[in-house]
C-alpha atoms as a PDB file:
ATOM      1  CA  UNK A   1      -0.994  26.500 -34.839  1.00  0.00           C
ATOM      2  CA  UNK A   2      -1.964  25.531 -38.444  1.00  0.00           C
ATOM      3  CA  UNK A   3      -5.849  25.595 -38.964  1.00  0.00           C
ATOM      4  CA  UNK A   4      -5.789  21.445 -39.712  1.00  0.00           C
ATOM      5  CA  UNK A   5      -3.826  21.276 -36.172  1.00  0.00           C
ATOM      6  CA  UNK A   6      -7.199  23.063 -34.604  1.00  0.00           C
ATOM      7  CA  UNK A   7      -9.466  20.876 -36.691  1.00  0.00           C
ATOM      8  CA  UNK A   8      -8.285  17.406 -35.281  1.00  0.00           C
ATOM      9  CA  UNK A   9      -7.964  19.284 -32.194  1.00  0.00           C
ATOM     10  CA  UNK A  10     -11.940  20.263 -31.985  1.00  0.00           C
ATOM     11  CA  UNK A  11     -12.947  16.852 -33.238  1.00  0.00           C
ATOM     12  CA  UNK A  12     -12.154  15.572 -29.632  1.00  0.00           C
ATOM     13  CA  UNK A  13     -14.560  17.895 -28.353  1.00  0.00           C
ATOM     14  CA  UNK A  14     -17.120  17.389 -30.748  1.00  0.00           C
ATOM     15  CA  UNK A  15     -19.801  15.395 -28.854  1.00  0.00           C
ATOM     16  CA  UNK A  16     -20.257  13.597 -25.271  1.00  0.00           C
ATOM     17  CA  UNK A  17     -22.768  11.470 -24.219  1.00  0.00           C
ATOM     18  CA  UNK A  18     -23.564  11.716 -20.571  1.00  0.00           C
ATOM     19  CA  UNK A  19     -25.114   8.120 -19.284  1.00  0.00           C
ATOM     20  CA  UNK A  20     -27.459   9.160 -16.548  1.00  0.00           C
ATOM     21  CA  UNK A  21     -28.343   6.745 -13.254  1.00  0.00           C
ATOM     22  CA  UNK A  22     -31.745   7.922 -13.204  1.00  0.00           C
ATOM     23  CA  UNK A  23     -35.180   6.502 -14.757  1.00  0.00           C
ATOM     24  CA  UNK A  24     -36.964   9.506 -13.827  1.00  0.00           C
ATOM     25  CA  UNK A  25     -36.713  11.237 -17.405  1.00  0.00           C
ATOM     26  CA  UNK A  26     -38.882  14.420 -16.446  1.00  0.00           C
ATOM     27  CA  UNK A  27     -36.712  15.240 -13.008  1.00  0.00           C
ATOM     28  CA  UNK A  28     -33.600  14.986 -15.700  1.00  0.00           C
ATOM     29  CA  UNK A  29     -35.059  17.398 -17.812  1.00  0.00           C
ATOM     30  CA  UNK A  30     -35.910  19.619 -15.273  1.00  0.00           C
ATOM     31  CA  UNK A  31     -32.808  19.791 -13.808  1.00  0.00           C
ATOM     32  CA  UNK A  32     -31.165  20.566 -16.894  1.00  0.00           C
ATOM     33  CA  UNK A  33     -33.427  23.308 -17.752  1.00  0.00           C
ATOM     34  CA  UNK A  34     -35.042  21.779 -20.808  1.00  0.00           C
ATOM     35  CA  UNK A  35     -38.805  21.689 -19.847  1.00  0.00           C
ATOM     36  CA  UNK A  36     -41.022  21.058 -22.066  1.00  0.00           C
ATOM     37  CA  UNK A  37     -39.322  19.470 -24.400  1.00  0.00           C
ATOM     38  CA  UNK A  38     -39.723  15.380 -25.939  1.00  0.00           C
ATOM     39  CA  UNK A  39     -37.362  12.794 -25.865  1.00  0.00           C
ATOM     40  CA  UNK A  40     -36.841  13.782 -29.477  1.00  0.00           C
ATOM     41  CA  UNK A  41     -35.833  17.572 -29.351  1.00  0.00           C
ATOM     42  CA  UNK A  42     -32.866  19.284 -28.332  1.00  0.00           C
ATOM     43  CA  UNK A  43     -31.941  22.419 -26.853  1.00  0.00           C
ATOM     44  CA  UNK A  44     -29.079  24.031 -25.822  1.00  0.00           C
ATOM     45  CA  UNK A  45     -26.631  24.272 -22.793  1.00  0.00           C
ATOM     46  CA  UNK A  46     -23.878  27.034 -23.214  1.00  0.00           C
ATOM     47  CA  UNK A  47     -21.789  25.982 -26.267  1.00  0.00           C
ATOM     48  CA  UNK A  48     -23.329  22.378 -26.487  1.00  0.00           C
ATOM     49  CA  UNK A  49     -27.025  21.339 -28.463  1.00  0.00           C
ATOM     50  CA  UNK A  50     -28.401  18.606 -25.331  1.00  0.00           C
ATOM     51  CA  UNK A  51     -30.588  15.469 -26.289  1.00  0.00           C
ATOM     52  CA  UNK A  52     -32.394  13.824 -23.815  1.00  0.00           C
ATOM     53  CA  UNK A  53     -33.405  10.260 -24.523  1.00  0.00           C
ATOM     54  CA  UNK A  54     -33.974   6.878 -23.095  1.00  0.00           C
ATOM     55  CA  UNK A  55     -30.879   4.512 -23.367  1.00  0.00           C
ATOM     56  CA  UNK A  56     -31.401   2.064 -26.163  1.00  0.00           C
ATOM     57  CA  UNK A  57     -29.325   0.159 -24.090  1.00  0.00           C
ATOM     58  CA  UNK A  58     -30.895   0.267 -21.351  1.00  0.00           C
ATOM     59  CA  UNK A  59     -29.517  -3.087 -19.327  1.00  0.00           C
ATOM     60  CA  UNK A  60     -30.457  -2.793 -15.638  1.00  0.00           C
ATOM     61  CA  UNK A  61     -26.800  -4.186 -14.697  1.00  0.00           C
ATOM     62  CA  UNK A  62     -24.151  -2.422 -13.171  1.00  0.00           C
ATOM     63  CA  UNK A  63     -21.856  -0.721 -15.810  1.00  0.00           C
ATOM     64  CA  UNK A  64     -23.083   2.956 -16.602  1.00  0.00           C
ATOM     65  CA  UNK A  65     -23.671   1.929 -20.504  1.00  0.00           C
ATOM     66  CA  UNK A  66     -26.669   0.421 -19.142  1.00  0.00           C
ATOM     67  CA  UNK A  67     -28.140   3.462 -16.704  1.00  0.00           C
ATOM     68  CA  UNK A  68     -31.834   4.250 -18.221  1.00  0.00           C
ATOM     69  CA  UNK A  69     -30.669   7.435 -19.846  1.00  0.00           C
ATOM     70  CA  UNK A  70     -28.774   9.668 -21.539  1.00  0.00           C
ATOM     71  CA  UNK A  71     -28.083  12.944 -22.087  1.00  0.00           C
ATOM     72  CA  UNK A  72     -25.918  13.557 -25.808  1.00  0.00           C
ATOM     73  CA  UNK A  73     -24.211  16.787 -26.399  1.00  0.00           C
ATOM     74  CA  UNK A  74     -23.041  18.352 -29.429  1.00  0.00           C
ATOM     75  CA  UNK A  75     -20.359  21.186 -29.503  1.00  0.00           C
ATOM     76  CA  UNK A  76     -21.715  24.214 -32.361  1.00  0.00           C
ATOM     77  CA  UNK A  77     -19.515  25.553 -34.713  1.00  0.00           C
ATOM     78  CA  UNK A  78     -18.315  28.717 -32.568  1.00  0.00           C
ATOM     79  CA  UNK A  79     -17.340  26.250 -29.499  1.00  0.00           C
ATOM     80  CA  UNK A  80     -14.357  26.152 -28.103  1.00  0.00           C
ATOM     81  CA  UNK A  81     -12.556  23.410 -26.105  1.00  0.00           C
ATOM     82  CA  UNK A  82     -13.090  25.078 -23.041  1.00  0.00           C
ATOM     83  CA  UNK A  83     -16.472  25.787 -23.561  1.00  0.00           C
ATOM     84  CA  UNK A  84     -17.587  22.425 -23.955  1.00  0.00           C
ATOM     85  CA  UNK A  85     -15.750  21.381 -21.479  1.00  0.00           C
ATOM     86  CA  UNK A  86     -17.278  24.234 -19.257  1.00  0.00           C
ATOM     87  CA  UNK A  87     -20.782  23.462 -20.765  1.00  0.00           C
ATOM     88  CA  UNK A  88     -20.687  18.862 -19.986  1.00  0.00           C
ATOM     89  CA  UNK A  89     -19.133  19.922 -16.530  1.00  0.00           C
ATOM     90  CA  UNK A  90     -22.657  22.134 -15.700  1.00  0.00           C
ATOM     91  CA  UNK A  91     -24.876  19.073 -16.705  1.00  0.00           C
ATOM     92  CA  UNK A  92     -22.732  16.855 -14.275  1.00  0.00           C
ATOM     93  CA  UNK A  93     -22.895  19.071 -11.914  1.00  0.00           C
ATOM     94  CA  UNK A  94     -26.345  19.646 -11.661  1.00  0.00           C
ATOM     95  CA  UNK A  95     -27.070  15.935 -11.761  1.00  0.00           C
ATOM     96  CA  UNK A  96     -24.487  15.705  -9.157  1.00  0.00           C
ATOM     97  CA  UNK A  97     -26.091  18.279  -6.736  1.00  0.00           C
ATOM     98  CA  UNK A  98     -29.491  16.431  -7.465  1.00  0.00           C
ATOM     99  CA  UNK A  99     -27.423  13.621  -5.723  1.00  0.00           C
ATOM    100  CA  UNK A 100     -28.098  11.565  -9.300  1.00  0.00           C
ATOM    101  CA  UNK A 101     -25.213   9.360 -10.900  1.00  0.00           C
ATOM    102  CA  UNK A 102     -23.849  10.150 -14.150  1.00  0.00           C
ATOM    103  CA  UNK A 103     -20.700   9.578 -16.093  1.00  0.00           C
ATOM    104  CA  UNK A 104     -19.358  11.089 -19.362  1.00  0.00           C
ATOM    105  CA  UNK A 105     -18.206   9.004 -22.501  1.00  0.00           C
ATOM    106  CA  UNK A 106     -16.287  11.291 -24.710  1.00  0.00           C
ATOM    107  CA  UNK A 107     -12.210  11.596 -25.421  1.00  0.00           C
ATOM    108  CA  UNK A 108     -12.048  14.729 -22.650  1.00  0.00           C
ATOM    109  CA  UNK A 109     -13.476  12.564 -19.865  1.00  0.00           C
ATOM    110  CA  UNK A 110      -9.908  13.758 -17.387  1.00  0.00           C
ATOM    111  CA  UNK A 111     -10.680  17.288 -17.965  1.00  0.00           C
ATOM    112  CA  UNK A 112     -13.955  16.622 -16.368  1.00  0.00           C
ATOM    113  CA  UNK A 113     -14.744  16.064 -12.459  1.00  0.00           C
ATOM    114  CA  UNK A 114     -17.161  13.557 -12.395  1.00  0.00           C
END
């Protein structure tokens, strides 16, 4: 595989936002192992740099765009398909376990079980 073959491959992995069904912002940090930290800072989960924040678009209604937060992950340089992949799947799963809606927006949502 050429090396601008794995580029445009990686850029599909490159970031994910996770829109979280929750407006209890200190329980979601918690849960993701990322205490102490503001809405601001970031830390990191496996392959992946995590940002916590407060939807800006925050609606209230029904779709997920709207759920009061959400979680945005970044892939580092040394990440790997697979180890994003691995890395979203452990946030959704420990939201999931916490019996908390969430739903991924990125362009490898159907290697995901969410």
């Amino acid at each position: 595989m050429s090396v601008q073959r794995q580029v445009e491959m990686n850029v599909d992995y490159a970031d994910c936002e996770v829109y979280v069904d929750s407006d209890d912002y200190d329980l979601v940090r918690r849960l993701l192992a990322v205490d102490g930290l503001d809405a601001e800072t970031q830390d990191s989960i496996g392959s992946i740099e995590i940002s916590i924040a407060h939807n800006d678009y925050e609606s209230g209604g029904e779709g997920f765009l709207g759920w009061p937060i959400v979680v945005e992950c970044t892939a580092n340089r040394a990440a790997t398909p697979q180890s994003v992949v691995s890395a979203v799947q452990s946030i959704l799963n420990a939201l999931s376990k916490a019996r908390i809606r969430a739903l991924p927006s990125c362009y490898f949502e159907d290697e995901l079980d969410c």
